[in-house]
Protein backbone atom coordinates (compact mmCIF):
# COMPACT_ATOMS: atom_id res chain seq x y z
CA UNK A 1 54.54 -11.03 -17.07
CA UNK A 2 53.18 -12.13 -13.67
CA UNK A 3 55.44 -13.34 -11.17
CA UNK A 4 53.45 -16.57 -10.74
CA UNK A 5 53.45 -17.17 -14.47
CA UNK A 6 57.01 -16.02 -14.88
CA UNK A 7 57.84 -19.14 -12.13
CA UNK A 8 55.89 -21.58 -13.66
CA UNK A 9 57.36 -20.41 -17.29
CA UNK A 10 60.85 -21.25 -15.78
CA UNK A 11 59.35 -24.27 -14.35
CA UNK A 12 58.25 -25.88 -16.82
CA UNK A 13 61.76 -24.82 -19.18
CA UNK A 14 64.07 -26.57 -16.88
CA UNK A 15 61.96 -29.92 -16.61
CA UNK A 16 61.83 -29.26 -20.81
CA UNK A 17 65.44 -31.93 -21.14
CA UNK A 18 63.27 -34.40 -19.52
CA UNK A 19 62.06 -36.45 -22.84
CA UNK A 20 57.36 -36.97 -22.55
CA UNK A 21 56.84 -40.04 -22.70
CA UNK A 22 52.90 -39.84 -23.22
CA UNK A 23 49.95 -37.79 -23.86
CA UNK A 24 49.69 -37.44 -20.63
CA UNK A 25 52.84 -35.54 -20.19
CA UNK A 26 52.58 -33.63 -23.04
CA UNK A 27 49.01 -32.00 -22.33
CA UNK A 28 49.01 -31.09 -19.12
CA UNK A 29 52.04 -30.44 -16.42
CA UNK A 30 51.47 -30.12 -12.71
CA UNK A 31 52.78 -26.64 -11.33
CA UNK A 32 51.37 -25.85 -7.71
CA UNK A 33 49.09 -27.26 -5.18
CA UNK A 34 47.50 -24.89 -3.08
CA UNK A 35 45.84 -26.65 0.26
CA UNK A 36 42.35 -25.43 1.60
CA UNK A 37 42.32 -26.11 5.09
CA UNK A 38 39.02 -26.48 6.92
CA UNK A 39 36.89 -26.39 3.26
CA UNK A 40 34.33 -28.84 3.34
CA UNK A 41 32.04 -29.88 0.97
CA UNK A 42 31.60 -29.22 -2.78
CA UNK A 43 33.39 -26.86 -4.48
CA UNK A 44 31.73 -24.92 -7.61
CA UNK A 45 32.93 -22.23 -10.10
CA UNK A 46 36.24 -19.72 -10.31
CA UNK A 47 37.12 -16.48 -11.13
CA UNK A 48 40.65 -14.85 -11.44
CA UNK A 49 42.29 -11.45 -11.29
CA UNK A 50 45.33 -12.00 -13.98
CA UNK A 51 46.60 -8.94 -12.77
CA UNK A 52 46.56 -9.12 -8.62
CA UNK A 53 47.33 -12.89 -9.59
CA UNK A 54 44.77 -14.15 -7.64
CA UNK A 55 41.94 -16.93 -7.41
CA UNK A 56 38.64 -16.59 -6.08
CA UNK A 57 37.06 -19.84 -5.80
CA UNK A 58 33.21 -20.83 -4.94
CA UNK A 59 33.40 -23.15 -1.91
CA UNK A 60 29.59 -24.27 -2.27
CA UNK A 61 29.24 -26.71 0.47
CA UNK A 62 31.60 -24.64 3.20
CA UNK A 63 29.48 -21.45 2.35
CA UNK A 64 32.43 -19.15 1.54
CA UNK A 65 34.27 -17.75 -0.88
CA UNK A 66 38.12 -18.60 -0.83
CA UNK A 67 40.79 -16.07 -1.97
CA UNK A 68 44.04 -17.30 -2.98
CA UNK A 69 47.32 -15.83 -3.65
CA UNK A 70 49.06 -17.38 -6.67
CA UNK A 71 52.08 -15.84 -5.75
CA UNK A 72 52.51 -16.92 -2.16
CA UNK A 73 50.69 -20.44 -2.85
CA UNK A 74 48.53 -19.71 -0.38
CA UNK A 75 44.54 -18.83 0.89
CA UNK A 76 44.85 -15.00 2.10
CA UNK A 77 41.10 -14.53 2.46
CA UNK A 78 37.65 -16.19 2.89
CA UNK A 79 34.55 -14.00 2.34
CA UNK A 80 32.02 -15.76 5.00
CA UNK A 81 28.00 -15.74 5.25
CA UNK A 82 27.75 -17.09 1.85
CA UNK A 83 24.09 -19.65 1.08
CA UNK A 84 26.12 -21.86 -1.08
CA UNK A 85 28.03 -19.76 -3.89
CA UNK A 86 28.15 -21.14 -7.32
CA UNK A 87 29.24 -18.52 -10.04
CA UNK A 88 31.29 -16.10 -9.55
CA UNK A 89 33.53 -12.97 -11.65
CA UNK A 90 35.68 -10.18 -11.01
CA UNK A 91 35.66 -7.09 -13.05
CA UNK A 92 38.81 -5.73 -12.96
CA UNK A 93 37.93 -2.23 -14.20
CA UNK A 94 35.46 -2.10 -10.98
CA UNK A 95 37.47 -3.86 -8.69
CA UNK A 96 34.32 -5.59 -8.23
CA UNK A 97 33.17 -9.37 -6.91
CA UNK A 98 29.90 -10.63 -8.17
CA UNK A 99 28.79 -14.27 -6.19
CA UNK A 100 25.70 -16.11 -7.56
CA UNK A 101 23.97 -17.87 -4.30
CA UNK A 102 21.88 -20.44 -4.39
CA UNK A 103 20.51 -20.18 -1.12
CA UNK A 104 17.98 -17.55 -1.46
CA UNK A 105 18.91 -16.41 -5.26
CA UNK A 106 21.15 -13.55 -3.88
CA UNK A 107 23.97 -11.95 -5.76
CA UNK A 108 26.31 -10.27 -3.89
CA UNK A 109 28.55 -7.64 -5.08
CA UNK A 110 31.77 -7.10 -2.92
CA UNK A 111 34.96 -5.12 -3.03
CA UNK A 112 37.60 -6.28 -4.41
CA UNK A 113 40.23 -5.21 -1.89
CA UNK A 114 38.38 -5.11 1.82
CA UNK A 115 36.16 -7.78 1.08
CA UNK A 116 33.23 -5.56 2.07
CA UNK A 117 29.89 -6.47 0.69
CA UNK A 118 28.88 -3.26 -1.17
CA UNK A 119 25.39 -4.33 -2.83
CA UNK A 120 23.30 -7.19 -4.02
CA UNK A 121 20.95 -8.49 -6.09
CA UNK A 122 18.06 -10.35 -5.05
CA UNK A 123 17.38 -12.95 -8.00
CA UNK A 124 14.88 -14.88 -6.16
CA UNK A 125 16.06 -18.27 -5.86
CA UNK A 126 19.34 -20.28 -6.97
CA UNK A 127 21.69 -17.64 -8.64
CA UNK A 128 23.94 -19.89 -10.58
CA UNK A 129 26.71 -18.89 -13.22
CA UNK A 130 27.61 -16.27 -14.05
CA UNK A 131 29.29 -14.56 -17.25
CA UNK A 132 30.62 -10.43 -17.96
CA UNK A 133 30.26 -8.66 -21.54
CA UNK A 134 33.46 -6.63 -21.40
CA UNK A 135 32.08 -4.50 -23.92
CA UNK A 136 28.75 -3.75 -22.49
CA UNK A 137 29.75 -4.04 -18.88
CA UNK A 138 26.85 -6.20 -18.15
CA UNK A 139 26.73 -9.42 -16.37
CA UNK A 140 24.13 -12.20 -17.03
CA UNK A 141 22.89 -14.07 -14.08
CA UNK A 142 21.66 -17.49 -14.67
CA UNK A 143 18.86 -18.65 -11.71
CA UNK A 144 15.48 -20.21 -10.93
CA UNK A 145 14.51 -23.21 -9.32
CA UNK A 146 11.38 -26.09 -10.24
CA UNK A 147 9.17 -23.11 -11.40
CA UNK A 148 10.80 -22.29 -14.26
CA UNK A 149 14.71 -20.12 -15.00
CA UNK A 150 15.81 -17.05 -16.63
CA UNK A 151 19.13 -14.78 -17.26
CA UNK A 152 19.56 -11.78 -15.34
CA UNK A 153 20.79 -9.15 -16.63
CA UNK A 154 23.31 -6.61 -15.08
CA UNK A 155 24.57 -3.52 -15.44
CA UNK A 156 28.21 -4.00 -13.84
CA UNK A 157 28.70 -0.52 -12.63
CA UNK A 158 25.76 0.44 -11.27
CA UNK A 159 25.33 -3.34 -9.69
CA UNK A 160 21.94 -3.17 -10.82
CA UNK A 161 19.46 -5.52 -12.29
CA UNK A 162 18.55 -3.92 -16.25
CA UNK A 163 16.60 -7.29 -17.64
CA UNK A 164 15.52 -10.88 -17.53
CA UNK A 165 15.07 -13.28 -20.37
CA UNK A 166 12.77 -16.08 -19.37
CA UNK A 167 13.72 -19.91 -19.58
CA UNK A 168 11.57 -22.96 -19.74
CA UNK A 169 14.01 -24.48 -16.58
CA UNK A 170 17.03 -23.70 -14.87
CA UNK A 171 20.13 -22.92 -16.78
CA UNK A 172 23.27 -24.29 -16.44
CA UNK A 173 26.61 -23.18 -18.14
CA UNK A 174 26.00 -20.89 -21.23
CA UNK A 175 27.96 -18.86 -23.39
CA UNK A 176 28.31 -15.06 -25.03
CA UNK A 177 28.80 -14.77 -28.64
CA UNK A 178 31.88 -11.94 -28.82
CA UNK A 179 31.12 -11.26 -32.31
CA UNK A 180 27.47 -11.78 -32.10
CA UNK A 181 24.56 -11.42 -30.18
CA UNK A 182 23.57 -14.67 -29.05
CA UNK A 183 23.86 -17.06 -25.49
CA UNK A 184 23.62 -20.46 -25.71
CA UNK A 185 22.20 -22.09 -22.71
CA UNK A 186 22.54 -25.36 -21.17
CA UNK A 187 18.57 -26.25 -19.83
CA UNK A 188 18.96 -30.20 -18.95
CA UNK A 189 15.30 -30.15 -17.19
CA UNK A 190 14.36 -29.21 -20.18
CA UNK A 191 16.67 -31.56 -22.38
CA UNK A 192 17.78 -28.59 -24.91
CA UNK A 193 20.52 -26.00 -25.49
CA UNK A 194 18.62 -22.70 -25.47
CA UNK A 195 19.87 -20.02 -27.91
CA UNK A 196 18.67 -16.36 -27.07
CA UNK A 197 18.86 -13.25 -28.94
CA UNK A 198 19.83 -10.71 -26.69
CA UNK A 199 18.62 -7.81 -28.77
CA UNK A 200 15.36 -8.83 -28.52
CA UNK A 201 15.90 -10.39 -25.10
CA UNK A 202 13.97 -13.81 -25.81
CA UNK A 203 15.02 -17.70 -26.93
CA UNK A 204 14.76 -17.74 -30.65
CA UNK A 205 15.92 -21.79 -30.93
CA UNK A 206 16.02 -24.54 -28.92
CA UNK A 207 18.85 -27.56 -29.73
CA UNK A 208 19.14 -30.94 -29.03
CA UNK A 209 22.21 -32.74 -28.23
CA UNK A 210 21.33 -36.15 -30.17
CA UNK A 211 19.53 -37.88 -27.28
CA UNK A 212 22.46 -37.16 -24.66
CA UNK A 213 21.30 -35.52 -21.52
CA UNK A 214 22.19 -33.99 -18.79
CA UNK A 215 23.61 -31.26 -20.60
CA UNK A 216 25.72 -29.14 -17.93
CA UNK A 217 28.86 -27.72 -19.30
CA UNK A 218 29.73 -25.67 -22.38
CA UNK A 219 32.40 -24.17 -23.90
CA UNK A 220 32.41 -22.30 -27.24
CA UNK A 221 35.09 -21.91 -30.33
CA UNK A 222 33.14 -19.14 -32.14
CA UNK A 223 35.57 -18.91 -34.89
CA UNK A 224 34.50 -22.23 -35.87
CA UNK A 225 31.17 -21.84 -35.20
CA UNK A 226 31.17 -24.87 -32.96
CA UNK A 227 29.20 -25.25 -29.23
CA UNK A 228 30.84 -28.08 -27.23
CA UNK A 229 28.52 -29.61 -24.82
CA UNK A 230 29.25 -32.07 -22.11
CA UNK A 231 26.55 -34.38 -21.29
CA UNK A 232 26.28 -36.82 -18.31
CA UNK A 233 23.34 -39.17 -19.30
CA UNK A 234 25.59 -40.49 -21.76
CA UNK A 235 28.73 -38.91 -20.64
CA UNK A 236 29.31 -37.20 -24.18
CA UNK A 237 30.98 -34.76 -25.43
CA UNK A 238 28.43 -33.39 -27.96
CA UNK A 239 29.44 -30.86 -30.58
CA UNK A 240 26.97 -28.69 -32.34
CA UNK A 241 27.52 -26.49 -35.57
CA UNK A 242 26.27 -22.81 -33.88
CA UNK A 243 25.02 -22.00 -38.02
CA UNK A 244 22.77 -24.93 -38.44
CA UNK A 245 21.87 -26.24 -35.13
CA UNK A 246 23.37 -30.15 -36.42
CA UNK A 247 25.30 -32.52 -34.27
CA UNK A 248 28.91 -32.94 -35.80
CA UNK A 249 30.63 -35.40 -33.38
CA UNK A 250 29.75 -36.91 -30.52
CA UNK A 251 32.82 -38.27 -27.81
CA UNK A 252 32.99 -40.99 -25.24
CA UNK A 253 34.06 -38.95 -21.89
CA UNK A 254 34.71 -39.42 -18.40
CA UNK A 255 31.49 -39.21 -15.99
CA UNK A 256 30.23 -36.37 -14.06
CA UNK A 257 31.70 -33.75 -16.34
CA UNK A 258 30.83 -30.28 -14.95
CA UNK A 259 33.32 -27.86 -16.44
CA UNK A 260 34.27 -28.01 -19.96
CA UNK A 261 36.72 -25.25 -21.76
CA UNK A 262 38.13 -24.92 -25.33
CA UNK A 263 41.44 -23.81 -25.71
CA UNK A 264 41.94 -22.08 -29.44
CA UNK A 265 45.72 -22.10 -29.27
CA UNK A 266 46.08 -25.99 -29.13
CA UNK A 267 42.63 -26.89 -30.63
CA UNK A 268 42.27 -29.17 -27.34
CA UNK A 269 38.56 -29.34 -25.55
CA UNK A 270 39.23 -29.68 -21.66
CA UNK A 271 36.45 -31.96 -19.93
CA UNK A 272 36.77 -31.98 -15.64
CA UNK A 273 34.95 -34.71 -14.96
CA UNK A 274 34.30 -35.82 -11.08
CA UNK A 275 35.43 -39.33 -11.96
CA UNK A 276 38.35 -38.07 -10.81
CA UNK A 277 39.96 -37.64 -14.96
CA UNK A 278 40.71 -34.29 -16.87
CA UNK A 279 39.76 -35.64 -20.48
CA UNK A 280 42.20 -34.00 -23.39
CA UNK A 281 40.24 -34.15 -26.56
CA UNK A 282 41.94 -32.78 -29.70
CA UNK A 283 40.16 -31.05 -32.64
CA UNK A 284 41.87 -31.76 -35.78
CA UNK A 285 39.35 -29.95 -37.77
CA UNK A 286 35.92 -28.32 -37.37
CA UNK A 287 33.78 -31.62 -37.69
CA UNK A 288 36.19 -34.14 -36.47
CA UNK A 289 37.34 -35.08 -32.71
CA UNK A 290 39.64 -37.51 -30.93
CA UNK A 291 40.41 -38.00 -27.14
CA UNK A 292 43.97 -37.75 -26.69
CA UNK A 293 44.50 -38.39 -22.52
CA UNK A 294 42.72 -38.52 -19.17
CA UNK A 295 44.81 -37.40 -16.38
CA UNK A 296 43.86 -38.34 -12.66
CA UNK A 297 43.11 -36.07 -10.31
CA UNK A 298 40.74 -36.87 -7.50
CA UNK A 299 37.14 -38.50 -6.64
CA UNK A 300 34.46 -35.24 -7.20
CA UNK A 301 37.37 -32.68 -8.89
CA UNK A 302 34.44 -31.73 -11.64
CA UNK A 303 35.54 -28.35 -11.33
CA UNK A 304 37.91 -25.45 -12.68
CA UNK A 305 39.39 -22.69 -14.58
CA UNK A 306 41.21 -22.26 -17.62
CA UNK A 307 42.94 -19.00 -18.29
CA UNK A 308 44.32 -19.27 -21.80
CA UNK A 309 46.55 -15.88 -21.37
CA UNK A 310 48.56 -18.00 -19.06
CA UNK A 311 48.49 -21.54 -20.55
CA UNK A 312 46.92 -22.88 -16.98
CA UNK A 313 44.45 -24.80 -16.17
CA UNK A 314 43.10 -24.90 -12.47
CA UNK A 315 40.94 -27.93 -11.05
CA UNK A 316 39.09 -28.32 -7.60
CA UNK A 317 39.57 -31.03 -5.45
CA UNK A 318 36.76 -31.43 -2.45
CA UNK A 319 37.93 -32.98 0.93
CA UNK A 320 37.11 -36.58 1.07
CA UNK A 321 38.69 -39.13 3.05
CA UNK A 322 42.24 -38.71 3.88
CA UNK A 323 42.26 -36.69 0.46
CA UNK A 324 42.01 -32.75 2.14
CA UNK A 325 40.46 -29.89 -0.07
CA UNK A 326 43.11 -28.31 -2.28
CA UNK A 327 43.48 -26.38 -5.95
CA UNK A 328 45.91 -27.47 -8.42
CA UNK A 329 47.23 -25.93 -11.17
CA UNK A 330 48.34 -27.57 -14.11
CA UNK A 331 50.46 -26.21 -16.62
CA UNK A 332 49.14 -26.29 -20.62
CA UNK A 333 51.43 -28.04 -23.16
């Protein structure tokens, strides 16, 4: 195991004789702060390389790319000249970077170790997340502004565009079946979850989320064939059944939500909301829901990463005020 893991294992072991006392204390542990000096602005999506145990983290509104060393606790690298980077992923079998701009719709590809910028891939305008099949060693590109959206499809080791599936809007988050062949797609200009068949390369369905809008987040439990969507206009927590396209629960959560993940081992739904909360919600079966704790973090944290391998959870905080730009890391109950 990971040194930085290994740490926070023994971390968390020796503070076990201390009795929880709440929810709170029982989902979700602090573990490390790591400060990002001179970072301004917002701060969008993550990527991680388990193995080099690092963190590469979208600064949107500072134009760079921040590389942090979970070891050391500390930022080792920025990659500059960025038009505000949103998605991101590493491919470890490439040693490869891929950054979704949304500043021109570029894509850049860069090396994992120098940093170097060795292609790109020119989208058009606002390259937004992004997402890797492992199995096909393609990555899918979501981008498009007012005119309409699509998914981009790469091949990963040629760093070349290979496709592009047409939306009605701009997507948001979406999601790859692993056993299947579909992507769910948030589209909230649209006001629908778009479901496309990547075989033939085109939406076959189009969702609603039960008069909730602003549907930006998503997070999948394909065993149990259930989509979680987090809305903002309510701030909801909608769940859809991924067979039949119904609404199974719908949950009260914090406001601005912006990164939602499901974590299979616990059957907890993780909801970063830039209220400054991290909403807990607990599945105690397929069709029913219950919020279990909202832990503080910090006014616009909407952002993270959950790496289930490691039982951490990793939110963004954005400079404001006398609160300075930092990641924390939070370990998972």
């Amino acid at each position: 195991m990971n040194s930085f893991f290994i740490r926070s294992a023994i971390f968390v072991t020796c503070c076990g004789c201390m009795t929880a006392t709440n929810a709170e204390e029982k989902a979700l542990k602090p573990k490390q702060t790591i400060p990002l000096p001179g970072v301004e602005g917002r701060i969008d999506h993550f990527a991680i390389d388990a193995s080099g145990e690092r963190l590469f983290v979208c600064a949107l509104g500072n134009n760079t790319v921040e590389v942090l060393d979970l070891r050391k606790g500390e930022r080792i690298h920025s990659i500059t000249g960025l038009g505000a980077p949103q998605g991101i992923a590493y491919i470890p079998e490439l040693d490869r970077i891929f950054v979704a701009n949304d500043k021109g719709g570029i894509c850049r590809i860069y090396n994992g170790k120098s940093f170097e910028a060795v292609g790109e891939l020119d989208f058009k305008d606002d390259a937004d997340n992004v997402r890797y099949d492992s199995a096909t060693k393609q990555i899918y590109v979501g981008f498009g502004g007012f005119g309409g959206g699509g998914i981009g499809v790469v091949s990963a080791p040629e760093g070349k565009q290979i496709g592009s599936i047409k939306l009605s809007a701009h997507p948001e988050a979406f999601e790859l079946e692993k056993n299947g062949r579909r992507i769910f797609v948030n589209v909230p200009n649209s006001r629908h979850v778009a479901v496309i068949d990547r075989d033939k390369g085109e939406v076959t369905a189009r969702w609603q989320a039960d008069l909730a809008f602003g549907n930006f987040p998503m997070a999948l439990d394909e065993a149990n064939h259930r989509l979680f969507v987090g809305c903002r206009l309510p701030s909801k927590l909608v769940v859809l059944n991924t067979e039949s396209s119904d609404v199974v629960a719908r949950i009260d959560i914090s406001g601005d939500p912006d990164d939602v993940f499901y974590d299979s081992k616990r059957h907890h739904i993780y909801a970063i909301c830039g209220a400054g909360k991290i909403d807990v919600i607990e599945q105690t079966d397929a069709n029913n829901y219950k919020a279990l704790t909202k832990i503080d973090t910090a006014e616009g944290a909407r952002t993270g990463l959950f790496v289930p391998e490691h039982d951490t959870l990793f939110v963004a905080v954005p400079h404001h005020g006398s609160q300075k730009a930092e990641i924390r890391a939070y370990r998972v109950e």
